[in-house]
C-alpha atoms as a PDB file:
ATOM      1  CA  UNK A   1       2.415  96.427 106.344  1.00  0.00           C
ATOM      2  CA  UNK A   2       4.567  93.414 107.853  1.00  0.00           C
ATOM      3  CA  UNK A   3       4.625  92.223 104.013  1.00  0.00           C
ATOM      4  CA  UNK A   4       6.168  95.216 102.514  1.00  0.00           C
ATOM      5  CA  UNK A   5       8.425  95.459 105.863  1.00  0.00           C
ATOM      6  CA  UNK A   6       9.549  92.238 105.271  1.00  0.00           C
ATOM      7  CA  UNK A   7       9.853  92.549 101.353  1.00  0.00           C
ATOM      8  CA  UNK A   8       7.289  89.443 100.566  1.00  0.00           C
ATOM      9  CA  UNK A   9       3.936  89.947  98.394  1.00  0.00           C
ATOM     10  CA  UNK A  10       1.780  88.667 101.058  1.00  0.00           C
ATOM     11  CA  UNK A  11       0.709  88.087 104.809  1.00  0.00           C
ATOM     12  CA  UNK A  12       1.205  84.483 103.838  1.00  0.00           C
ATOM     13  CA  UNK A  13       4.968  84.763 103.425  1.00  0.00           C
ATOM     14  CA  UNK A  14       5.543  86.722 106.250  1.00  0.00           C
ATOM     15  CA  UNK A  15       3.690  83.738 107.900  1.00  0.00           C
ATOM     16  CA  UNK A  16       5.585  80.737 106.118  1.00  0.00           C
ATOM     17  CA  UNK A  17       8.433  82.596 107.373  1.00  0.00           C
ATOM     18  CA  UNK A  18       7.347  83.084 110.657  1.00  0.00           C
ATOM     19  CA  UNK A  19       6.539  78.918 110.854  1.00  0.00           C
ATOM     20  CA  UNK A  20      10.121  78.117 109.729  1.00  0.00           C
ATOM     21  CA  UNK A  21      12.156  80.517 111.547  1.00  0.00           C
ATOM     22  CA  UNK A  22      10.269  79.317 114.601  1.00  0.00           C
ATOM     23  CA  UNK A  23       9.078  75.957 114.482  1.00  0.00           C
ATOM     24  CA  UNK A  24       5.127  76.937 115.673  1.00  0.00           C
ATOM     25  CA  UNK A  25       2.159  76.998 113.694  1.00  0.00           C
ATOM     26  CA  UNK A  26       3.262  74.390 111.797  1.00  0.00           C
ATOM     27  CA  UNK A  27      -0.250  73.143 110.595  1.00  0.00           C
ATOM     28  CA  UNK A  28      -2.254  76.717 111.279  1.00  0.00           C
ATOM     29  CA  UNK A  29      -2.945  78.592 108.034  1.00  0.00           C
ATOM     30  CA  UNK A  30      -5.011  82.242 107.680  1.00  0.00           C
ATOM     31  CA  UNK A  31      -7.462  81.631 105.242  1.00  0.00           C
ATOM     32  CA  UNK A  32     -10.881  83.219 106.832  1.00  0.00           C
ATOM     33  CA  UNK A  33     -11.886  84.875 104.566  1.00  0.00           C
ATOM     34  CA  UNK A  34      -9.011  84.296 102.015  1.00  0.00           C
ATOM     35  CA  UNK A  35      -5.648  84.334 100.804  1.00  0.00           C
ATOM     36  CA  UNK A  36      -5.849  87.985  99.874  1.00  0.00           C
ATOM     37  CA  UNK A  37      -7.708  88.512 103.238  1.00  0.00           C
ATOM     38  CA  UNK A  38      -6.121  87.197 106.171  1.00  0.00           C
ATOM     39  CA  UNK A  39      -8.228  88.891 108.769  1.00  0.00           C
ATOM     40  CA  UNK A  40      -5.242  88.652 111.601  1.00  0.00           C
ATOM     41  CA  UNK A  41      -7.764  89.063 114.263  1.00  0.00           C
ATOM     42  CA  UNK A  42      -9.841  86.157 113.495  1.00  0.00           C
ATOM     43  CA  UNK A  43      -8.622  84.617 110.654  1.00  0.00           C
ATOM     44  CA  UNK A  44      -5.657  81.912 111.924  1.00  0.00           C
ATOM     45  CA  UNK A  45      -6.692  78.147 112.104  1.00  0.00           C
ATOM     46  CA  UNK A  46      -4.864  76.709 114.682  1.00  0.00           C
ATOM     47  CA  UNK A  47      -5.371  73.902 117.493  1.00  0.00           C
ATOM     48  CA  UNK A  48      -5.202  74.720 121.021  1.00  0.00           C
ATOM     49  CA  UNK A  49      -2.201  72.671 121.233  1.00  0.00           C
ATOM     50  CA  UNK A  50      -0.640  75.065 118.758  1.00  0.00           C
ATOM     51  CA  UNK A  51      -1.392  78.334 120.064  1.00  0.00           C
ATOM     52  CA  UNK A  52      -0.080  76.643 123.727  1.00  0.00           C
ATOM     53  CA  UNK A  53       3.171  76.365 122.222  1.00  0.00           C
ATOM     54  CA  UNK A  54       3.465  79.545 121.191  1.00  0.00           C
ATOM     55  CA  UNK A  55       2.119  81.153 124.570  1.00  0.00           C
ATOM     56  CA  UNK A  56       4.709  79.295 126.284  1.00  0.00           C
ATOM     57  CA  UNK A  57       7.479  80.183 123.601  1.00  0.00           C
ATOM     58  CA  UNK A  58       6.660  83.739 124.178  1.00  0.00           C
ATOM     59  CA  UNK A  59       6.359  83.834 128.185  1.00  0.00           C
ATOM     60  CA  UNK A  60       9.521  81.670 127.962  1.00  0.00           C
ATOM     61  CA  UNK A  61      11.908  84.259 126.190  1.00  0.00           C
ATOM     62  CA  UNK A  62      11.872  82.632 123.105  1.00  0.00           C
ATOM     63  CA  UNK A  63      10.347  84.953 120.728  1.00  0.00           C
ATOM     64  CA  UNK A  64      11.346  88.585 121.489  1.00  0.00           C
ATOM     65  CA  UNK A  65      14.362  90.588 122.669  1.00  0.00           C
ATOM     66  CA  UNK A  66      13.775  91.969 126.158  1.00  0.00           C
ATOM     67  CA  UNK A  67      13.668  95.447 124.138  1.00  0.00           C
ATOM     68  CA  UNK A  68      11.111  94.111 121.718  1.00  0.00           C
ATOM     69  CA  UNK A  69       8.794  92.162 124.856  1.00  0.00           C
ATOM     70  CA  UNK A  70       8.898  95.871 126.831  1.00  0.00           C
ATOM     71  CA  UNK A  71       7.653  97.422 122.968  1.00  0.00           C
ATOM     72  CA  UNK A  72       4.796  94.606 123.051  1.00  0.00           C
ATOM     73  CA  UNK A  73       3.647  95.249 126.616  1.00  0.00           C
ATOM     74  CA  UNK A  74       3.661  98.911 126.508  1.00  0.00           C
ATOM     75  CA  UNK A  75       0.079 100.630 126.919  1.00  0.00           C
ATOM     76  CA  UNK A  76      -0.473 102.025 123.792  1.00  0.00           C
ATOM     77  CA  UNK A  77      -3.351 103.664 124.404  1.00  0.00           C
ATOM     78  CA  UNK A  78      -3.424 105.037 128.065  1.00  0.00           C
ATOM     79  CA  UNK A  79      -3.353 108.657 126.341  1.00  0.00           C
ATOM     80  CA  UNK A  80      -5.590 108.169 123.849  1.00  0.00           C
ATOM     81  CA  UNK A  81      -9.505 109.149 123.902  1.00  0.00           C
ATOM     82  CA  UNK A  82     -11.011 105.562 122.389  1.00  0.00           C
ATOM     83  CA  UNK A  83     -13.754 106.087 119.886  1.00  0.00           C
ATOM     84  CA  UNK A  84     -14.897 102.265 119.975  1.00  0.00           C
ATOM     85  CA  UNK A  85     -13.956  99.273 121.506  1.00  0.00           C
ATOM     86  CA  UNK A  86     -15.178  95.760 121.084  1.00  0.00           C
ATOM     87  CA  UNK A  87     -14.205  95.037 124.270  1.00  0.00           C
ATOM     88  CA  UNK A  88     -16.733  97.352 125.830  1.00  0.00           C
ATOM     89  CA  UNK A  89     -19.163  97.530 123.280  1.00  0.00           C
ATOM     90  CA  UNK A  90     -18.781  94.431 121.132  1.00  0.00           C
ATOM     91  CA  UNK A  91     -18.353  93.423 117.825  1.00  0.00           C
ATOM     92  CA  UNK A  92     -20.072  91.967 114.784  1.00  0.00           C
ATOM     93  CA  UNK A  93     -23.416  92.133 116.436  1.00  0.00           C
ATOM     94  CA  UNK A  94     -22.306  90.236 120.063  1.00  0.00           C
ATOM     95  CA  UNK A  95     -22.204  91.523 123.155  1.00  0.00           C
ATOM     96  CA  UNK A  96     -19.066  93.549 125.155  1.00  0.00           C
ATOM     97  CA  UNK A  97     -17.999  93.470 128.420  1.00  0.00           C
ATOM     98  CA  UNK A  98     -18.387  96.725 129.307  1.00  0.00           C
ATOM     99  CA  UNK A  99     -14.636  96.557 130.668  1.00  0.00           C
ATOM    100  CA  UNK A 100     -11.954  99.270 129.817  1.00  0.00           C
ATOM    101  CA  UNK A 101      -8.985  97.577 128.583  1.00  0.00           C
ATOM    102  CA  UNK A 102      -6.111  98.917 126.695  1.00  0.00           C
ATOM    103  CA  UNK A 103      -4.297  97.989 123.742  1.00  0.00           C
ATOM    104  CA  UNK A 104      -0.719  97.218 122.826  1.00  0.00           C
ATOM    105  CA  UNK A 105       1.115  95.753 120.257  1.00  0.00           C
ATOM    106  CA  UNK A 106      -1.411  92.934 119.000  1.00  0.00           C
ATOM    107  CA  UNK A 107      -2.650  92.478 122.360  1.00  0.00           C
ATOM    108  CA  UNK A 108      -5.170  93.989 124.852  1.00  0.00           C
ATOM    109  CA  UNK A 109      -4.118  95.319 128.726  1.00  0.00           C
ATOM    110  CA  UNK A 110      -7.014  93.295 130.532  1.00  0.00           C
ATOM    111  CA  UNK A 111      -8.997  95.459 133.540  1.00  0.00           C
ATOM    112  CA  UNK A 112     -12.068  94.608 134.878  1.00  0.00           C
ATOM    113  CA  UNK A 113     -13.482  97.974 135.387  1.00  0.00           C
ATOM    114  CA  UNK A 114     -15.623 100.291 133.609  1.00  0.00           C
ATOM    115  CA  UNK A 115     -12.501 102.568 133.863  1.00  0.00           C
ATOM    116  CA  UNK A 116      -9.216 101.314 133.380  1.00  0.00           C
ATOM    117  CA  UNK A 117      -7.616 101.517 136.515  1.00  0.00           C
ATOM    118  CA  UNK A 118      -4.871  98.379 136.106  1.00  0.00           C
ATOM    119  CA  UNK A 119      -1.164  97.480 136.160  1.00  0.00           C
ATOM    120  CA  UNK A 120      -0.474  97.951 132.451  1.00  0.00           C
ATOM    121  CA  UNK A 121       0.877  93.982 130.980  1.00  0.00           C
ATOM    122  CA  UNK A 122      -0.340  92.287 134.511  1.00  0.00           C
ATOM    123  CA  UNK A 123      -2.710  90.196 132.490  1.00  0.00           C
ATOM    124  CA  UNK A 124      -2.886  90.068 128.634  1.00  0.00           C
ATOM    125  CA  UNK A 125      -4.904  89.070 125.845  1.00  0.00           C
ATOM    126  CA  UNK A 126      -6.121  88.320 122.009  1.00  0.00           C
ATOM    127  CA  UNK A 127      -9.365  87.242 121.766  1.00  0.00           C
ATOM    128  CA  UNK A 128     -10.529  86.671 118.632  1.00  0.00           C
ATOM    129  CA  UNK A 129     -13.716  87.620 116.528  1.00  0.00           C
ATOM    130  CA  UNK A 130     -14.962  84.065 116.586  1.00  0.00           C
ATOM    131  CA  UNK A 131     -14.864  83.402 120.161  1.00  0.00           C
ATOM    132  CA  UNK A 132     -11.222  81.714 120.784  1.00  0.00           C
ATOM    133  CA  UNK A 133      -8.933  83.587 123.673  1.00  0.00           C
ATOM    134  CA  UNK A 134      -5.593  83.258 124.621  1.00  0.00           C
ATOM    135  CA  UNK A 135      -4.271  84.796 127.281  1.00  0.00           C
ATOM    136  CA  UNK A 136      -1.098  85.327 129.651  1.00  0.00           C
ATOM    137  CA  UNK A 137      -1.586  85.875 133.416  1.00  0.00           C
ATOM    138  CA  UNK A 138       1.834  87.286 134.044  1.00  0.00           C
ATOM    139  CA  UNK A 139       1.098  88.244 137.848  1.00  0.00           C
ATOM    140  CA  UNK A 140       0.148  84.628 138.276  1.00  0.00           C
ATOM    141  CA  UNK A 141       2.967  83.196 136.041  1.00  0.00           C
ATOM    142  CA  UNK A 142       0.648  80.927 133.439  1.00  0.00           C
ATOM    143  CA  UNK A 143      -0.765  81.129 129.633  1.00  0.00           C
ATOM    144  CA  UNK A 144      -4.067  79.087 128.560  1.00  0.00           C
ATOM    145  CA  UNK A 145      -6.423  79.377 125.200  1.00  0.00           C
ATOM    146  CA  UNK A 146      -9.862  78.460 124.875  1.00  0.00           C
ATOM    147  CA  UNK A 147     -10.339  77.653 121.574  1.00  0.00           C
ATOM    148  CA  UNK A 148     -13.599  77.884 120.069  1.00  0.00           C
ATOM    149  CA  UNK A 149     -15.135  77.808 116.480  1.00  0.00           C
ATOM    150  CA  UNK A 150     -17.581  80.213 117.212  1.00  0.00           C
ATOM    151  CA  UNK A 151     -19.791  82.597 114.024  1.00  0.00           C
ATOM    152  CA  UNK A 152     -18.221  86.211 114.244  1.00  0.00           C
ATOM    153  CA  UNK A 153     -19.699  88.679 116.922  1.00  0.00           C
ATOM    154  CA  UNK A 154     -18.574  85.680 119.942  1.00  0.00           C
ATOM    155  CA  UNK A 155     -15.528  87.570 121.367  1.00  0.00           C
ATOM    156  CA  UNK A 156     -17.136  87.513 124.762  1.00  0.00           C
ATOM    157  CA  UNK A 157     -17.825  83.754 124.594  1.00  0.00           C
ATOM    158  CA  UNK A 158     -14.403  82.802 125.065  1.00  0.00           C
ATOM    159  CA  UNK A 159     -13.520  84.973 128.228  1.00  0.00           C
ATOM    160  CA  UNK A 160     -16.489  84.040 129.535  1.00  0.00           C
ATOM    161  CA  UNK A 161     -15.665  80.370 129.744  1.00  0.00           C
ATOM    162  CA  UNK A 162     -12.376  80.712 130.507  1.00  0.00           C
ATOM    163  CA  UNK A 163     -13.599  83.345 133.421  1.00  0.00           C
ATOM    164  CA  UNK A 164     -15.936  80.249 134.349  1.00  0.00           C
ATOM    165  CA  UNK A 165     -12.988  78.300 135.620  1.00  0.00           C
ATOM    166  CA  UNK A 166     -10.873  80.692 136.582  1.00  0.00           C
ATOM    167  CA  UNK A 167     -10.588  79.983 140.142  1.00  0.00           C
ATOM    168  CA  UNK A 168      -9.757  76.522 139.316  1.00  0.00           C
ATOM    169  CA  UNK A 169      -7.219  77.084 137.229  1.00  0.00           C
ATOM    170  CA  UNK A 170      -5.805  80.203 139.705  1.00  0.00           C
ATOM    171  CA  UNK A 171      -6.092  77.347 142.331  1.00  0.00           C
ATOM    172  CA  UNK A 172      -4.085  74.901 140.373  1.00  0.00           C
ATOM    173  CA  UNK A 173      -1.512  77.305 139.712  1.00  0.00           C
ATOM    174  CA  UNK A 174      -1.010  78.182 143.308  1.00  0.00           C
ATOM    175  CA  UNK A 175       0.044  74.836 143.792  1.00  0.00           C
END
């Protein structure tokens, strides 16, 4: 869709274009499982140091129009009855977290709850099939990735590492 929106014949222009327009990414490629095939949930390569710049770029301003970051952070799915979610039941054969988040634009609402009972775009997320997981802790005012290269099925890996230090890092950010 975002290559016949933009008027390219593939995800990898609309990519390219992103890169120069922008300045990030600038050695990531999508190429698991191919070309043809980004797979935009799981397929970027990128370093940590990468996908930091971009975090910061995009809880900066720098990205999006204040109209376009509301768009992104909107629940999309508090009205909705979810069939699945990898979230709570996992994907590719690894374990959930038995959590309720919601969705938005490319991102998920985190809430740790079997229910979702949270502050819609408090704390944000992408984790990937493979294990890696950024995230933005906008009540707490800081972005961090863990980046893994996990096998498909690890979502969970990566929050749970990063929820393994958490208090450090909340700590260090409270100073």
């Amino acid at each position: 869709m975002a290559a016949r929106a933009r008027g390219t014949s593939s995800w990898q222009d609309v990519f390219a274009e992103f890169k120069t327009q922008t300045g990030l990414f600038a050695r990531s490629t999508f190429d698991q499982p191919s070309g043809s095939n980004p797979q935009i949930a799981g397929g970027m390569l990128a370093t940590g140091e990468e996908y930091m710049e971009f975090l910061k770029a995009l809880k900066d301003g720098l990205l999006l129009t204040a109209d376009s970051m509301t768009q992104l952070l909107a629940d999309r799915t508090a009205s909705v009855d979810m069939v699945f979610s990898p979230i709570v039941e996992g994907i590719g054969g690894g374990p959930g977290l038995g959590e309720d988040w919601h969705y938005g634009f490319g991102l998920w609402h985190e809430c740790r709850s079997a229910t979702f009972s949270c502050v819609p775009g408090t704390r944000v997320s992408s984790p990937g099939n493979f294990g890696s997981y950024p995230f933005w802790d906008r009540s707490k005012g800081y972005t961090g990735v863990v980046v893994r290269q996990g096998v498909s099925g690890t979502l969970a890996r990566g929050i749970a590492i990063e929820r393994a230090v958490q208090p450090i890092v909340e700590q260090w950010a409270d100073c």
